[in-house]
N, C-alpha and C. Protein backbone atom coordinates (compact mmCIF):
# COMPACT_ATOMS: atom_id res chain seq x y z
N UNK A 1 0.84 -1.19 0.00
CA UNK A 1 0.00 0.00 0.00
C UNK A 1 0.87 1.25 0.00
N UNK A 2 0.62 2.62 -0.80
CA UNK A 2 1.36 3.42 -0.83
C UNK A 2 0.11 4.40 -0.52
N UNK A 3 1.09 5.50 0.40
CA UNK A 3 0.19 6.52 0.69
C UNK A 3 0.40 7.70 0.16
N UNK A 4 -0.04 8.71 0.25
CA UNK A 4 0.22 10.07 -0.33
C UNK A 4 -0.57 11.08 0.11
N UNK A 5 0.20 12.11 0.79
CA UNK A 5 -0.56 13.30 1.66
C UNK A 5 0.03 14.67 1.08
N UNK A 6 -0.49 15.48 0.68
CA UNK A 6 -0.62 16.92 0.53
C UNK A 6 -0.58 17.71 1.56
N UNK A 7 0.31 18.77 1.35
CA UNK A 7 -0.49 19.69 2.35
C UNK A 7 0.51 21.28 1.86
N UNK A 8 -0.40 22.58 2.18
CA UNK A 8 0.55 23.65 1.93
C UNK A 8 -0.88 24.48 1.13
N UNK A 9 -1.86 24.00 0.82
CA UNK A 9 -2.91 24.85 -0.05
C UNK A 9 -3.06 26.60 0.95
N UNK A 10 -3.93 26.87 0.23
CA UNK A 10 -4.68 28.18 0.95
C UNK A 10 -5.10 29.38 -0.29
N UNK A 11 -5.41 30.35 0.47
CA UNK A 11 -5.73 31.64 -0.18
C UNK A 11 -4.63 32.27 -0.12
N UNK A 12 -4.38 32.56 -1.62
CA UNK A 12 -3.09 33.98 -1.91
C UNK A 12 -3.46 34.57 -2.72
N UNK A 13 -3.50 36.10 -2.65
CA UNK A 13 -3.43 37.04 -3.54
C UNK A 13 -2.18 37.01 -4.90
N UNK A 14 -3.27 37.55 -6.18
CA UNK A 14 -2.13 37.22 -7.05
C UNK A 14 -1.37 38.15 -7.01
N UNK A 15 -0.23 37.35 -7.93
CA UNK A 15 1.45 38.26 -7.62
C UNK A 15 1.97 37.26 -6.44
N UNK A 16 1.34 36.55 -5.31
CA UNK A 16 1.77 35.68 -4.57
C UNK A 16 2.45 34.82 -4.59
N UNK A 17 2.74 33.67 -3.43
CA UNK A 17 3.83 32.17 -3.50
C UNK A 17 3.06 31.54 -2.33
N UNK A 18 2.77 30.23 -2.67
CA UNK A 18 2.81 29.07 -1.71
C UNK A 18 3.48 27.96 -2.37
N UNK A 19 3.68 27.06 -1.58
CA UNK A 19 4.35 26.29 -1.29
C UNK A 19 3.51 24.90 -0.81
N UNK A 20 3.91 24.00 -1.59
CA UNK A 20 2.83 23.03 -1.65
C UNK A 20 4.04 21.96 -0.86
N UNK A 21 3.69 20.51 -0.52
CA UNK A 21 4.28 19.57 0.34
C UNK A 21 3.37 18.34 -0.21
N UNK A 22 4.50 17.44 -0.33
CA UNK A 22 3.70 15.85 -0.47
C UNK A 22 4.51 14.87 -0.16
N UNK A 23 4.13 14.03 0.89
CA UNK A 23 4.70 13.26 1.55
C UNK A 23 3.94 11.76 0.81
N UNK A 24 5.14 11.02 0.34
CA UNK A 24 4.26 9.44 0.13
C UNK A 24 4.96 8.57 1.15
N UNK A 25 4.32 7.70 1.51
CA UNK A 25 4.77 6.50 2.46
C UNK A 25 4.26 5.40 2.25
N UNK A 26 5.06 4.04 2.73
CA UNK A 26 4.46 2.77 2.43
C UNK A 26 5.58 1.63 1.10
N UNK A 27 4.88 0.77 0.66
CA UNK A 27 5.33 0.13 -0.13
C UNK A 27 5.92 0.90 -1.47
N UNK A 28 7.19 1.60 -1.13
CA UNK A 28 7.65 2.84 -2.51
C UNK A 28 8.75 1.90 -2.59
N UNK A 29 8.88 1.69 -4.27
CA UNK A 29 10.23 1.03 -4.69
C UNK A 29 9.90 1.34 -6.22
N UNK A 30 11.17 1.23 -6.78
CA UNK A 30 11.09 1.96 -8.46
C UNK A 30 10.50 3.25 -9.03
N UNK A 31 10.59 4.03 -7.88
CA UNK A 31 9.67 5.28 -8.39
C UNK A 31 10.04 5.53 -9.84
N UNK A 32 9.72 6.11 -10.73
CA UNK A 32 9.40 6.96 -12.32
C UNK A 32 9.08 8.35 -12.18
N UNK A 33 8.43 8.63 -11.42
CA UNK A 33 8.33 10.24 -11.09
C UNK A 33 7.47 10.22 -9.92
N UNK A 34 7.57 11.70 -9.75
CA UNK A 34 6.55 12.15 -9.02
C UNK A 34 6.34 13.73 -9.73
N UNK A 35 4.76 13.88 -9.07
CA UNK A 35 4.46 15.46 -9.55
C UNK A 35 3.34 16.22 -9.35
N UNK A 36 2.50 16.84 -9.93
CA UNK A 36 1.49 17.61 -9.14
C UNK A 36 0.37 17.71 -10.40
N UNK A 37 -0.75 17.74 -9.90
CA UNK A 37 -1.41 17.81 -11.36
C UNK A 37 -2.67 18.93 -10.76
N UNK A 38 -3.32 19.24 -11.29
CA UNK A 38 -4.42 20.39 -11.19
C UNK A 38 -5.76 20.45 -11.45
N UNK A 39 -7.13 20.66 -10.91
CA UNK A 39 -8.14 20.37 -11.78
C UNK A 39 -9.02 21.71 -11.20
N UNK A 40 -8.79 22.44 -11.77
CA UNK A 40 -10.03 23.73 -11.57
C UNK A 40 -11.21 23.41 -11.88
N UNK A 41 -12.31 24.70 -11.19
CA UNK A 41 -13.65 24.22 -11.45
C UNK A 41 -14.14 24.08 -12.50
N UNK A 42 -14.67 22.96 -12.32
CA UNK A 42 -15.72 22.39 -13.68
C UNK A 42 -14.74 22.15 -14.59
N UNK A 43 -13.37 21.82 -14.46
CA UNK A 43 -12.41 21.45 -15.57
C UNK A 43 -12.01 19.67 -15.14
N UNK A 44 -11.29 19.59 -16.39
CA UNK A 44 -10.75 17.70 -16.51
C UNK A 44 -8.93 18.36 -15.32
N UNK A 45 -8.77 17.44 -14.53
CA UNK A 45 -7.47 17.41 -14.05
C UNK A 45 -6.32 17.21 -15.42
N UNK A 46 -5.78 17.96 -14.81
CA UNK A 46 -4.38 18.53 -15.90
C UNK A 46 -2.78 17.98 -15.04
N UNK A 47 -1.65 17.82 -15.94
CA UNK A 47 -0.53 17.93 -15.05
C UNK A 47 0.07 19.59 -14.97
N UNK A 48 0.96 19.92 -14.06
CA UNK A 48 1.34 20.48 -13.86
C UNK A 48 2.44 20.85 -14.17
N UNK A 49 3.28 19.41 -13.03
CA UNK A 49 4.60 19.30 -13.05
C UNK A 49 5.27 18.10 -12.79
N UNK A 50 6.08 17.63 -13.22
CA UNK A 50 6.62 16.48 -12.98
C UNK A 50 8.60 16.37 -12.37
N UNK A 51 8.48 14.95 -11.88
CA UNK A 51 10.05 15.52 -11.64
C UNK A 51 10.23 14.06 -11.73
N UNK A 52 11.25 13.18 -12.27
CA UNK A 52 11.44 11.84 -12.62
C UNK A 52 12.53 11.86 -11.74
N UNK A 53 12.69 10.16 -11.95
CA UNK A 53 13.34 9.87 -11.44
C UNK A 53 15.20 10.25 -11.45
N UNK A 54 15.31 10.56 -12.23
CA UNK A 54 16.88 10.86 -12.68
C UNK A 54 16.97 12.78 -12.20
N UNK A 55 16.04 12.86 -12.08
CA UNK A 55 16.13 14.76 -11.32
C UNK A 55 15.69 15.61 -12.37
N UNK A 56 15.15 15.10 -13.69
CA UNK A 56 14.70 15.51 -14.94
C UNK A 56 13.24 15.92 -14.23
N UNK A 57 13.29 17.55 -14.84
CA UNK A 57 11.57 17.73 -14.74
C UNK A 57 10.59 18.67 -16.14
N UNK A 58 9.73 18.09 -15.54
CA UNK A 58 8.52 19.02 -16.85
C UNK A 58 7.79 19.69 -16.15
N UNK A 59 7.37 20.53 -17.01
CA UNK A 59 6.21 21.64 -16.60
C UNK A 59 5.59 22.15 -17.90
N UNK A 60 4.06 22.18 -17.30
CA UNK A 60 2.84 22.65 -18.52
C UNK A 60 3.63 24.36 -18.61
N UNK A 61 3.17 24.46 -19.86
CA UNK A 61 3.57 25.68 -20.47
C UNK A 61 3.44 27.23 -19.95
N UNK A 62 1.90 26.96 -18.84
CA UNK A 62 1.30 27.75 -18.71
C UNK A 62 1.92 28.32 -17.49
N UNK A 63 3.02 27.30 -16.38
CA UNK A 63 3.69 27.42 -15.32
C UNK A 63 5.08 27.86 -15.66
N UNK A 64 5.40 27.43 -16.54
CA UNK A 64 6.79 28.02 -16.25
C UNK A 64 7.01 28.63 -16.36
N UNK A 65 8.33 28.82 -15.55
CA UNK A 65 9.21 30.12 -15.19
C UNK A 65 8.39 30.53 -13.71
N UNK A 66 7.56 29.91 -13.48
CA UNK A 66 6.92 30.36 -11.65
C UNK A 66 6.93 29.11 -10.78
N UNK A 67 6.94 28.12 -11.72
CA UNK A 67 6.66 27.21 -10.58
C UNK A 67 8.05 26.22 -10.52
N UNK A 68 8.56 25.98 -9.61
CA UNK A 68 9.15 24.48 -9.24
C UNK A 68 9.29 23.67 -8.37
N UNK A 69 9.48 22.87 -9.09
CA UNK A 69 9.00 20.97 -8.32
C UNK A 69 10.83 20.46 -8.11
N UNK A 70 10.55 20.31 -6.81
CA UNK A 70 11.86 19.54 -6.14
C UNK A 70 11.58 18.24 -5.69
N UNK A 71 12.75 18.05 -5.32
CA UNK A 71 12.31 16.35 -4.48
C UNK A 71 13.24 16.74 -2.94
N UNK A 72 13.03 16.25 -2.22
CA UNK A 72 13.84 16.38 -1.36
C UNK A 72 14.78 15.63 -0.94
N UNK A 73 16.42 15.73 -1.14
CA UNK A 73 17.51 14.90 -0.86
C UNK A 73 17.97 14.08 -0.04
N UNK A 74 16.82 14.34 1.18
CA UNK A 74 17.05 13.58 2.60
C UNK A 74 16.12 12.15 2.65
N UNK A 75 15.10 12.82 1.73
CA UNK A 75 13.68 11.82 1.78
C UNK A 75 13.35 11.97 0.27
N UNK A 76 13.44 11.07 -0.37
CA UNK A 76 13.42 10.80 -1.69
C UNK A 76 11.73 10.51 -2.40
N UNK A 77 10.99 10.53 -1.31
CA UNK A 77 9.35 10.44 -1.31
C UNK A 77 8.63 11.26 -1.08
N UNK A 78 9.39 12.69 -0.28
CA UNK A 78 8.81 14.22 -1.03
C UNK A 78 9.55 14.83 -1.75
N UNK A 79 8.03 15.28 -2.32
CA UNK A 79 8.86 16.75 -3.21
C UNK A 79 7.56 17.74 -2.55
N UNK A 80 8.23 18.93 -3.56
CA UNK A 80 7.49 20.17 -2.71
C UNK A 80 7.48 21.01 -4.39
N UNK A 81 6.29 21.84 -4.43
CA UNK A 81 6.16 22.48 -5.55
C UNK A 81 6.24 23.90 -5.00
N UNK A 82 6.73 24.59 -5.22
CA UNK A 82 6.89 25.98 -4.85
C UNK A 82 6.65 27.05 -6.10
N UNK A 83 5.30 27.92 -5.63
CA UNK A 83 4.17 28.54 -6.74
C UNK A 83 4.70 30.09 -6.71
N UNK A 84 5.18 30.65 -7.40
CA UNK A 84 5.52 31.76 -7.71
C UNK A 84 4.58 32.73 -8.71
N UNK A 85 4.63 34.21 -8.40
CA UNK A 85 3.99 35.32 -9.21
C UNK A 85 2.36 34.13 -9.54
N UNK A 86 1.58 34.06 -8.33
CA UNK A 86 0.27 33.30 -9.01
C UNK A 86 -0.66 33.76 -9.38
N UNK A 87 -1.27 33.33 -10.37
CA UNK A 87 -2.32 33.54 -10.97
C UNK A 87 -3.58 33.65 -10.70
N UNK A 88 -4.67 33.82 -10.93
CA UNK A 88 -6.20 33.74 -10.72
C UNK A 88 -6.49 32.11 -11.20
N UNK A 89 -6.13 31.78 -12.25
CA UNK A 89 -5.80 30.86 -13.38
C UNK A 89 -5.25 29.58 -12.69
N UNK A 90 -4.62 29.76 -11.35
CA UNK A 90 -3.66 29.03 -10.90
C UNK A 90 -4.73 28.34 -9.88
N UNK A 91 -5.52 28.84 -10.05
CA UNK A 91 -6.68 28.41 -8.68
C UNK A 91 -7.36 26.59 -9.21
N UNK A 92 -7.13 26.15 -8.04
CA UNK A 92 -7.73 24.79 -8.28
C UNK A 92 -7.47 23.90 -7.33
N UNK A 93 -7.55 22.43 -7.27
CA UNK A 93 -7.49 21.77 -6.01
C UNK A 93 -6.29 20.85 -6.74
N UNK A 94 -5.12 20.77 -6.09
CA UNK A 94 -3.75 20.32 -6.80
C UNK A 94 -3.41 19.13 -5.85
N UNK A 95 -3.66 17.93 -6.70
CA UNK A 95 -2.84 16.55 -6.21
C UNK A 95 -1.87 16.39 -7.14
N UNK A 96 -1.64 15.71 -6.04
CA UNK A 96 0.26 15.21 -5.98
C UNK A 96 -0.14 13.71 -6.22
N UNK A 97 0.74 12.91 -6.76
CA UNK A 97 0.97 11.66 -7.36
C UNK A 97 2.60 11.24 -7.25
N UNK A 98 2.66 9.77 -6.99
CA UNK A 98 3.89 9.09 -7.26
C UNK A 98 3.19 8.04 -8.35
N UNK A 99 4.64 7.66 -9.49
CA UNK A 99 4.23 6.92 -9.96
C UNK A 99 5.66 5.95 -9.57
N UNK A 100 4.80 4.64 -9.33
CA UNK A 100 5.59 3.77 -9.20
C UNK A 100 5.53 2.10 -10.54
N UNK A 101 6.51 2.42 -10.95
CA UNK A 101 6.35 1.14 -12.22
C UNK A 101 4.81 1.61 -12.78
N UNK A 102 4.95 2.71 -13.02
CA UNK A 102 3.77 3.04 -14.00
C UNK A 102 2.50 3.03 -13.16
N UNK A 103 2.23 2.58 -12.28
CA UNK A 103 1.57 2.82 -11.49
C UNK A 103 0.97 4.02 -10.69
N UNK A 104 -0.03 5.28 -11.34
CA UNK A 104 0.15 6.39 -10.12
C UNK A 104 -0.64 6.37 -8.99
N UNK A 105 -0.22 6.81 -7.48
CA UNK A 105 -1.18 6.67 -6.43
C UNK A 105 -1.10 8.72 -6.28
N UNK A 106 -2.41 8.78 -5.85
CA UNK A 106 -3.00 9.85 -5.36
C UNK A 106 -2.99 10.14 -4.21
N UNK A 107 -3.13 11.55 -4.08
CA UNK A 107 -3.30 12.14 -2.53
C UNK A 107 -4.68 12.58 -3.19
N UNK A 108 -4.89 13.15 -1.56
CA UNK A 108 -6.54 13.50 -1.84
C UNK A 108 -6.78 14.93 -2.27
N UNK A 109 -5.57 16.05 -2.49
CA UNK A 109 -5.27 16.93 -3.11
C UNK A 109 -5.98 17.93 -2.04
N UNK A 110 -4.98 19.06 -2.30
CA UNK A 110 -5.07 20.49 -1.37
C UNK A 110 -5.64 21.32 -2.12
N UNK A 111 -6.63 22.69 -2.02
CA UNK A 111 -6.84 23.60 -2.42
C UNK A 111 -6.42 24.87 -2.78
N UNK A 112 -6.12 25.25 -3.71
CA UNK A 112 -5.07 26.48 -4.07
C UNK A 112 -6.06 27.72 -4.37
N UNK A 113 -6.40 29.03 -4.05
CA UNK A 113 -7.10 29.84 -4.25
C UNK A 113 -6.34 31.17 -4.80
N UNK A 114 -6.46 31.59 -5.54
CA UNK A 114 -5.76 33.05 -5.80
C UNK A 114 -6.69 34.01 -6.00
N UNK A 115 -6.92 34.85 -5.60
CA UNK A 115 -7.58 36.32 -5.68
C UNK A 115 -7.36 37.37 -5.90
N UNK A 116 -7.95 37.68 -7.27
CA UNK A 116 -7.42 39.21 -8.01
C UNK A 116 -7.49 40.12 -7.21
């Protein structure tokens, strides 16, 4: 069983930064990535960002240059997305995912709010 917890959402004014957190625990072996994906209202969930296994990362078009996705060097089962200059646009409820052997497990995803 693999787990996966979020946490770091809230309300920020745009022009803002938060800082997102995702902790996975449990049966983790072969990770492939991890990363963050997005689903605003009344929209299909989107990715965000990704960060593989080799320290290689992606990001949707619409983020970069504000956002980045780390892993953390101590604990190889978080990463942390850190949201820069945000958007209105940026607003949505953002899970985090590991994929393991192709496999992705979910968190139950945090809420991100930005206000013009």
């Amino acid at each position: 069983q693999v787990q996966v917890v979020e946490s770091g959402g809230g309300v920020v004014q745009a022009g803002g930064s938060l800082r997102l957190s995702c902790a996975a625990s449990g049966s983790i072996f072969s990770i492939v990535g991890q990363g963050w994906s997005r689903q605003a209202p009344g929209k299909q969930r989107n990715l965000v960002a990704n960060i593989f296994a080799n320290g290689g990362t992606y990001y949707v078009d619409s983020v970069k240059g504000r956002f980045i996705i780390t892993r953390d060097s101590a604990n190889v089962t978080t990463v942390y997305l850190q949201m820069n200059d945000l958007k209105p646009d940026d607003t949505g409820v953002y899970y985090c995912y590991i994929n393991i052997l192709g496999q992705h497990y979910w968190g139950q995803g945090t809420q991100v709010t930005v206000s013009s």
